[in-house]
Protein backbone atom coordinates (compact mmCIF):
# COMPACT_ATOMS: atom_id res chain seq x y z
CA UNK A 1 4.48 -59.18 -3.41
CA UNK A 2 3.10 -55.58 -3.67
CA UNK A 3 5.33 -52.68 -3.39
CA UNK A 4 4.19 -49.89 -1.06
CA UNK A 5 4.29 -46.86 -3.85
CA UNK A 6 5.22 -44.31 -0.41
CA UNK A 7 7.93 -46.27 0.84
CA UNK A 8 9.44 -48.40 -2.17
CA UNK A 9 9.60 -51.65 -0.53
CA UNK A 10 7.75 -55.25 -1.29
CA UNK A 11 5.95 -56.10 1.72
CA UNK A 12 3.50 -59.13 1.97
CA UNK A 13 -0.34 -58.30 1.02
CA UNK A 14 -1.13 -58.60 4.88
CA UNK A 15 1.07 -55.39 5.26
CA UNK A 16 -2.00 -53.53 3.24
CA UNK A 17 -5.31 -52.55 4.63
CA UNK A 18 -7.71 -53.48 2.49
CA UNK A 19 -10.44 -51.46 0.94
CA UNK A 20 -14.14 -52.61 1.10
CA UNK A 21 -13.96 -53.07 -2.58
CA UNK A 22 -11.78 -56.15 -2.17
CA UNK A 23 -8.68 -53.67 -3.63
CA UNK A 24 -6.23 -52.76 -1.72
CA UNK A 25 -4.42 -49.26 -0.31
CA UNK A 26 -1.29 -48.42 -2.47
CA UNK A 27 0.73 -47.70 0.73
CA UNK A 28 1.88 -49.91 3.40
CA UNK A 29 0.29 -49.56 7.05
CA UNK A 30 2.99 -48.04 8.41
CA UNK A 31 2.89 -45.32 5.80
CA UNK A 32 -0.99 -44.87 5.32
CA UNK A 33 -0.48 -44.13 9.10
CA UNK A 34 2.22 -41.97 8.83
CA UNK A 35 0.04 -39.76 5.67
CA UNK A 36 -3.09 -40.22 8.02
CA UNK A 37 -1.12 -39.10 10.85
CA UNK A 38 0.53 -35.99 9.19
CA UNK A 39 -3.05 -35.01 7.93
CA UNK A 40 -4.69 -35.07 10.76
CA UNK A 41 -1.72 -32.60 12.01
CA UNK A 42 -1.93 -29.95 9.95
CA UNK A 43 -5.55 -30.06 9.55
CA UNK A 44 -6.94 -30.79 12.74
CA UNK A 45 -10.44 -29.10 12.34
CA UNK A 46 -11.43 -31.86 10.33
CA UNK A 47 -11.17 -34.60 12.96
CA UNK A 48 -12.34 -32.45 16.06
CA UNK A 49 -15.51 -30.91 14.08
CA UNK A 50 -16.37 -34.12 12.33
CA UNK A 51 -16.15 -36.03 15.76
CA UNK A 52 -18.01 -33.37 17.45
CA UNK A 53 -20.84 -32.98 14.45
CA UNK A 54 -21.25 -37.22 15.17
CA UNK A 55 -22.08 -36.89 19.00
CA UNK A 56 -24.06 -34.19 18.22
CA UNK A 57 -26.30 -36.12 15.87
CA UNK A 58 -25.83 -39.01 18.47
CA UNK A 59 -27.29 -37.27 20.99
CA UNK A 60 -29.72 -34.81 18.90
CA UNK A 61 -27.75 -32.07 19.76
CA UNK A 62 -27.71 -28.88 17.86
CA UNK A 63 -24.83 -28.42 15.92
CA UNK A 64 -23.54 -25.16 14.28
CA UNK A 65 -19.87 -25.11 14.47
CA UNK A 66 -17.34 -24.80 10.71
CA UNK A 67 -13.64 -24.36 10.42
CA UNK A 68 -13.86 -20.61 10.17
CA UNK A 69 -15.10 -21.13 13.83
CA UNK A 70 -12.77 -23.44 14.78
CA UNK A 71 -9.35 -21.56 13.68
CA UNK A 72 -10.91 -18.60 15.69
CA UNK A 73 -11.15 -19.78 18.70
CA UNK A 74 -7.89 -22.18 18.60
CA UNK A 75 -5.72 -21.12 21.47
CA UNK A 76 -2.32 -21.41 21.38
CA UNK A 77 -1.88 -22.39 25.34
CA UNK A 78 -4.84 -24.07 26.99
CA UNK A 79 -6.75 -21.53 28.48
CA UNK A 80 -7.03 -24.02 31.83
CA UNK A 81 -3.69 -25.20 32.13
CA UNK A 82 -2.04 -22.83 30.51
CA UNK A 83 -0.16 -25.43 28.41
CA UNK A 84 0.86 -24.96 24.43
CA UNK A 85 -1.67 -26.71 22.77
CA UNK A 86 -0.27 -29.82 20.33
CA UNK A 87 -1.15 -32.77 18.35
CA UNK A 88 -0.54 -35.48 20.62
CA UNK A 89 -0.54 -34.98 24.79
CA UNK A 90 -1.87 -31.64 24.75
CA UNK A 91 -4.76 -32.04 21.92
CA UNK A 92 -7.45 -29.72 21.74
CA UNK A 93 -10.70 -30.55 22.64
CA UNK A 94 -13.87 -28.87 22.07
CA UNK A 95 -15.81 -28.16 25.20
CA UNK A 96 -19.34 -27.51 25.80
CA UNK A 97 -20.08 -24.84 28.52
CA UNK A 98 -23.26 -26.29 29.08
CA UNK A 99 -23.84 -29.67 27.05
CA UNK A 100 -27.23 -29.91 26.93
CA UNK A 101 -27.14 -26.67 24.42
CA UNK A 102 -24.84 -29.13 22.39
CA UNK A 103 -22.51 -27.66 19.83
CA UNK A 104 -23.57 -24.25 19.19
CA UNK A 105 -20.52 -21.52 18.47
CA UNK A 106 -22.32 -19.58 21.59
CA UNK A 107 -21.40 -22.53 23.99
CA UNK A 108 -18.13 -23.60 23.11
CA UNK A 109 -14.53 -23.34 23.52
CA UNK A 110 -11.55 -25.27 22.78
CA UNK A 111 -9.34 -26.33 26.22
CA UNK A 112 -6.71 -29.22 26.04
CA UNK A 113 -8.46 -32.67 26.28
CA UNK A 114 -6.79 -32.94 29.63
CA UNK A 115 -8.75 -30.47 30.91
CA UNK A 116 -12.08 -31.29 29.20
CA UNK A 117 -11.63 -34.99 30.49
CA UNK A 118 -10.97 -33.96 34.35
CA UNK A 119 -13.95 -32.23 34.11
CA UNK A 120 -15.90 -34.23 31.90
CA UNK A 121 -19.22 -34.07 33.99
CA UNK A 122 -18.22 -33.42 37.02
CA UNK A 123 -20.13 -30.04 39.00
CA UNK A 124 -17.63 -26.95 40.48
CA UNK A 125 -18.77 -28.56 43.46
CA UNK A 126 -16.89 -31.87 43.42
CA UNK A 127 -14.19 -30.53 41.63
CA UNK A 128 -13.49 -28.33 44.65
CA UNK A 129 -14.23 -31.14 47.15
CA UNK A 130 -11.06 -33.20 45.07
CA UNK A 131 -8.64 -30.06 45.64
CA UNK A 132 -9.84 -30.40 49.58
CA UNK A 133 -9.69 -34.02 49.34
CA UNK A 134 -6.12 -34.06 47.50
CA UNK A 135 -4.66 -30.51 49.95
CA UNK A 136 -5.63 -31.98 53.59
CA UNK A 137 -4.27 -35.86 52.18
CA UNK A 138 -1.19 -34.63 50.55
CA UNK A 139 -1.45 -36.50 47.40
CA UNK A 140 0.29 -35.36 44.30
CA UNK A 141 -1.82 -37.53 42.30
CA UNK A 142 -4.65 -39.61 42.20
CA UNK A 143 -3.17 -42.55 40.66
CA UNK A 144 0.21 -42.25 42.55
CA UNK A 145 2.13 -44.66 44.70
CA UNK A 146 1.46 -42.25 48.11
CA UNK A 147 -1.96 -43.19 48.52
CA UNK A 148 -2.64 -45.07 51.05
CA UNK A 149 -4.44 -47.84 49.55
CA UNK A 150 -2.35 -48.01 46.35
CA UNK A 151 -0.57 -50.84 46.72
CA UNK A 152 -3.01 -53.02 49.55
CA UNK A 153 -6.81 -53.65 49.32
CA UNK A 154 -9.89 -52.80 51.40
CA UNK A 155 -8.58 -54.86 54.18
CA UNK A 156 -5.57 -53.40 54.54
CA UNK A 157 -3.99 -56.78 53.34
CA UNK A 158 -1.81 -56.67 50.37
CA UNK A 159 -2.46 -56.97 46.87
């Protein structure tokens, strides 16, 4: 059995990913996750500009955006939410102000991904009619258990 070379121990082959050379990583899973993991952490330009150069090219979008850009404009708190920006459940996301200019450094900021998700493509206009929505129905959340309909269909009937 191969020994992972981060961790020390002999695990069985199918603990290895495999490369597309037939070979094989020198670390386990769990630790090629846990390097991967830790990378993407303390470098998280790379993911977040490669990811966004991808869609661009996707969607033949412009694309002008670097790391020198990137650390720039890196908030520490989410300019929306006002929430410390982390790796993990507050991630940064890069957000277009207008996406059909695509990913030019004139058109974007970073927000959490929270924020860029609830407003995905949504207009100011249905935004606001959610907060009316959501203030006159007193919901705390969408997905909550005091909606109405949460836990019974259409007809009323339960689920």
């Amino acid at each position: 059995m191969p020994i992972c070379y981060k961790c020390k121990l002999d695990k069985p082959i199918s603990d290895f990913y495999k490369r597309t050379n037939e070979k094989y990583y020198r670390g386990c899973k769990i630790c090629e996750k846990e390097m991967f993991n830790k990378f993407r952490k303390n470098n998280p330009h790379i993911s977040h500009l490669s990811n966004a150069k991808q869609r661009a090219k996707k969607f033949n979008l412009p694309f002008d955006l670097d790391k020198e850009w990137f650390y720039a404009n890196l908030p520490i708190y989410c300019p929306v939410f006002n929430v410390e920006l982390s790796y993990g459940k507050n991630n940064a996301s890069i957000d277009r102000l207008i996406p059909e200019k695509g990913y030019i450094k004139s058109n974007c900021r970073i927000i959490s991904h929270r924020a860029n998700t609830i407003k995905n493509d949504a207009t100011l206009e249905e935004l606001k009619m959610i907060i009316k929505y959501l203030e006159n129905n007193d919901h705390t959340t969408i997905t909550g258990s005091r909606l109405p309909f949460s836990s019974r269909g259409v007809d009323g009937q339960a689920l």
